[in-house]
Protein backbone atom coordinates (compact mmCIF):
# COMPACT_ATOMS: atom_id res chain seq x y z
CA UNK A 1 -10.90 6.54 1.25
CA UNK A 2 -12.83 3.42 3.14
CA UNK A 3 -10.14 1.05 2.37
CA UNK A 4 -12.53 -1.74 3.26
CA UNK A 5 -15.08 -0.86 0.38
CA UNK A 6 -12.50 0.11 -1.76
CA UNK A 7 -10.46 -3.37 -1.84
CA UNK A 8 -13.73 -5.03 -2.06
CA UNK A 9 -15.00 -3.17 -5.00
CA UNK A 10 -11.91 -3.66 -6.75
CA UNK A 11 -12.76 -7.56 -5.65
CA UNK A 12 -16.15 -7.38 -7.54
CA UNK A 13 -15.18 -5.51 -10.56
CA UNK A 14 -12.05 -7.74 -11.14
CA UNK A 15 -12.73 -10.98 -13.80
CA UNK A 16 -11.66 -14.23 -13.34
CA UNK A 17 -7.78 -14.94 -13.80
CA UNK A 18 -7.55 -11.12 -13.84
CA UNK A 19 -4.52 -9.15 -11.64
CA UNK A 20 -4.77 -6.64 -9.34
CA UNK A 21 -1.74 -4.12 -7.91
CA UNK A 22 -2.35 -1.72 -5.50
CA UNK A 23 -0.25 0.66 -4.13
CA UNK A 24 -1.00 2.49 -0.61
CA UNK A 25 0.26 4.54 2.08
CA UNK A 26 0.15 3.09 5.97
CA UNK A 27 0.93 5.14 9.09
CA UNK A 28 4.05 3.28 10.89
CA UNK A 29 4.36 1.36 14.25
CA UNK A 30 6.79 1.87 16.09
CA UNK A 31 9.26 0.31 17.23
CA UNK A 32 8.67 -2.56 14.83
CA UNK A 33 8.44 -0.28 12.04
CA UNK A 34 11.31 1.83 12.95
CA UNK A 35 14.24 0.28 10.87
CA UNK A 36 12.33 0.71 8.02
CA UNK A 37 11.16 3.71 8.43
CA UNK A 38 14.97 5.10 9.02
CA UNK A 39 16.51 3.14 6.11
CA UNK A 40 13.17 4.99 4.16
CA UNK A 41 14.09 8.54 5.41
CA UNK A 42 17.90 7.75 4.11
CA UNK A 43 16.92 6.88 0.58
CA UNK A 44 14.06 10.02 0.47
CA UNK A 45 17.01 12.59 1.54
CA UNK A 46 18.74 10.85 -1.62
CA UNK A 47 15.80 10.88 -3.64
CA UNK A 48 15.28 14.53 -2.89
CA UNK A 49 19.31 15.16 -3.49
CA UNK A 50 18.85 13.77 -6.68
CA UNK A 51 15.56 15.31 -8.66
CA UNK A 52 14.03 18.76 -8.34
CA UNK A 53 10.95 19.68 -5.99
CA UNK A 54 7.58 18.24 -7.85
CA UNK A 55 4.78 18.52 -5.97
CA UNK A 56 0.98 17.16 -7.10
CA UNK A 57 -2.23 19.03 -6.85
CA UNK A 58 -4.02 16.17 -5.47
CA UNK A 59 -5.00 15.89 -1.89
CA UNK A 60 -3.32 14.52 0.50
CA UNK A 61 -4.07 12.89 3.58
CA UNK A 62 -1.55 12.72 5.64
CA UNK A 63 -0.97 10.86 8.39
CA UNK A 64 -2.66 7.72 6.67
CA UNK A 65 -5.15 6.10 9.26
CA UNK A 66 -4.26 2.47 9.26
CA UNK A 67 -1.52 0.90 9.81
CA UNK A 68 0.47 -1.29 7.36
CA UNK A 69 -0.43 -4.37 10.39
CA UNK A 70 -4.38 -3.10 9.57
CA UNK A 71 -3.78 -3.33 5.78
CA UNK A 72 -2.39 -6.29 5.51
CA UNK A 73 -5.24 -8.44 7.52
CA UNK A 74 -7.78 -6.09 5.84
CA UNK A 75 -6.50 -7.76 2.43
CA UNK A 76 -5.97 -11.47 4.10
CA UNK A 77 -9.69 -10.49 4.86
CA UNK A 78 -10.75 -9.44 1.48
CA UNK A 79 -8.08 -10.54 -1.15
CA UNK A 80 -7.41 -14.16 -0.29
CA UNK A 81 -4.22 -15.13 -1.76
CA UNK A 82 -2.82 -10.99 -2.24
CA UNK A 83 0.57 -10.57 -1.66
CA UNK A 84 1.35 -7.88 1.07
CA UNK A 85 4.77 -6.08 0.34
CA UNK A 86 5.77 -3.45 2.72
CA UNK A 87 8.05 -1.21 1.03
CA UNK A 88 10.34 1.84 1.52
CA UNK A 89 9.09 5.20 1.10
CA UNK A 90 6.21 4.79 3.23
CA UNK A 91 4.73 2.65 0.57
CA UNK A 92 2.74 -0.83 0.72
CA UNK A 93 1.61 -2.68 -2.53
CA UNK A 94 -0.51 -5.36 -2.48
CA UNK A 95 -0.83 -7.62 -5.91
CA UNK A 96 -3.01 -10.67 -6.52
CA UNK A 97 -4.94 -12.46 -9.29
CA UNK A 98 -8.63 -13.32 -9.15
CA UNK A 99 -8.92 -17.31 -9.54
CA UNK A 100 -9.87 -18.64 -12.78
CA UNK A 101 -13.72 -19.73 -13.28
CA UNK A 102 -13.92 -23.56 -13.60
């Protein structure tokens, strides 16, 4: 998916004082992304301890292209005022609401 058209689609379709949540996968940096990313293969090995094997039909694309850096100045870029979350789990979610009309 063009992330680029995709945020701002989701821009143009959204109303006034309406919320957006978004949740994405990013391809790591390393090192900067490494603590993360080992703290995030520590809870998965958990995870996967824990529950049985599910595993969706839909496609996957895998590694992701951008990186979460990429993402999060893409949404600066087209969601002014977004909040950028990196999480665990190889996981990103970025949440914002469109200003009010005056």
């Amino acid at each position: 998916m063009d992330e680029a058209a995709a945020l701002a689609r989701m821009r143009g379709l959204l109303r006034p004082g309406g919320a957006l949540a978004v949740v994405g996968l990013a391809r790591s940096r390393y090192p900067g992304d490494l603590p993360r990313e080992l703290v995030g293969v520590g809870v998965d090995r958990v995870h996967k301890a824990r529950r049985t094997l599910w595993e969706s039909r839909a496609p996957t694309v895998w590694p992701p292209e951008r990186t979460y850096g990429e993402i999060r100045d893409l949404a600066r870029r087209l969601l002014p005022g977004a909040r950028f979350r990196h999480r665990l789990l190889w996981r990103y979610t970025l949440t914002g609401t469109k200003p009010a009309a005056a």
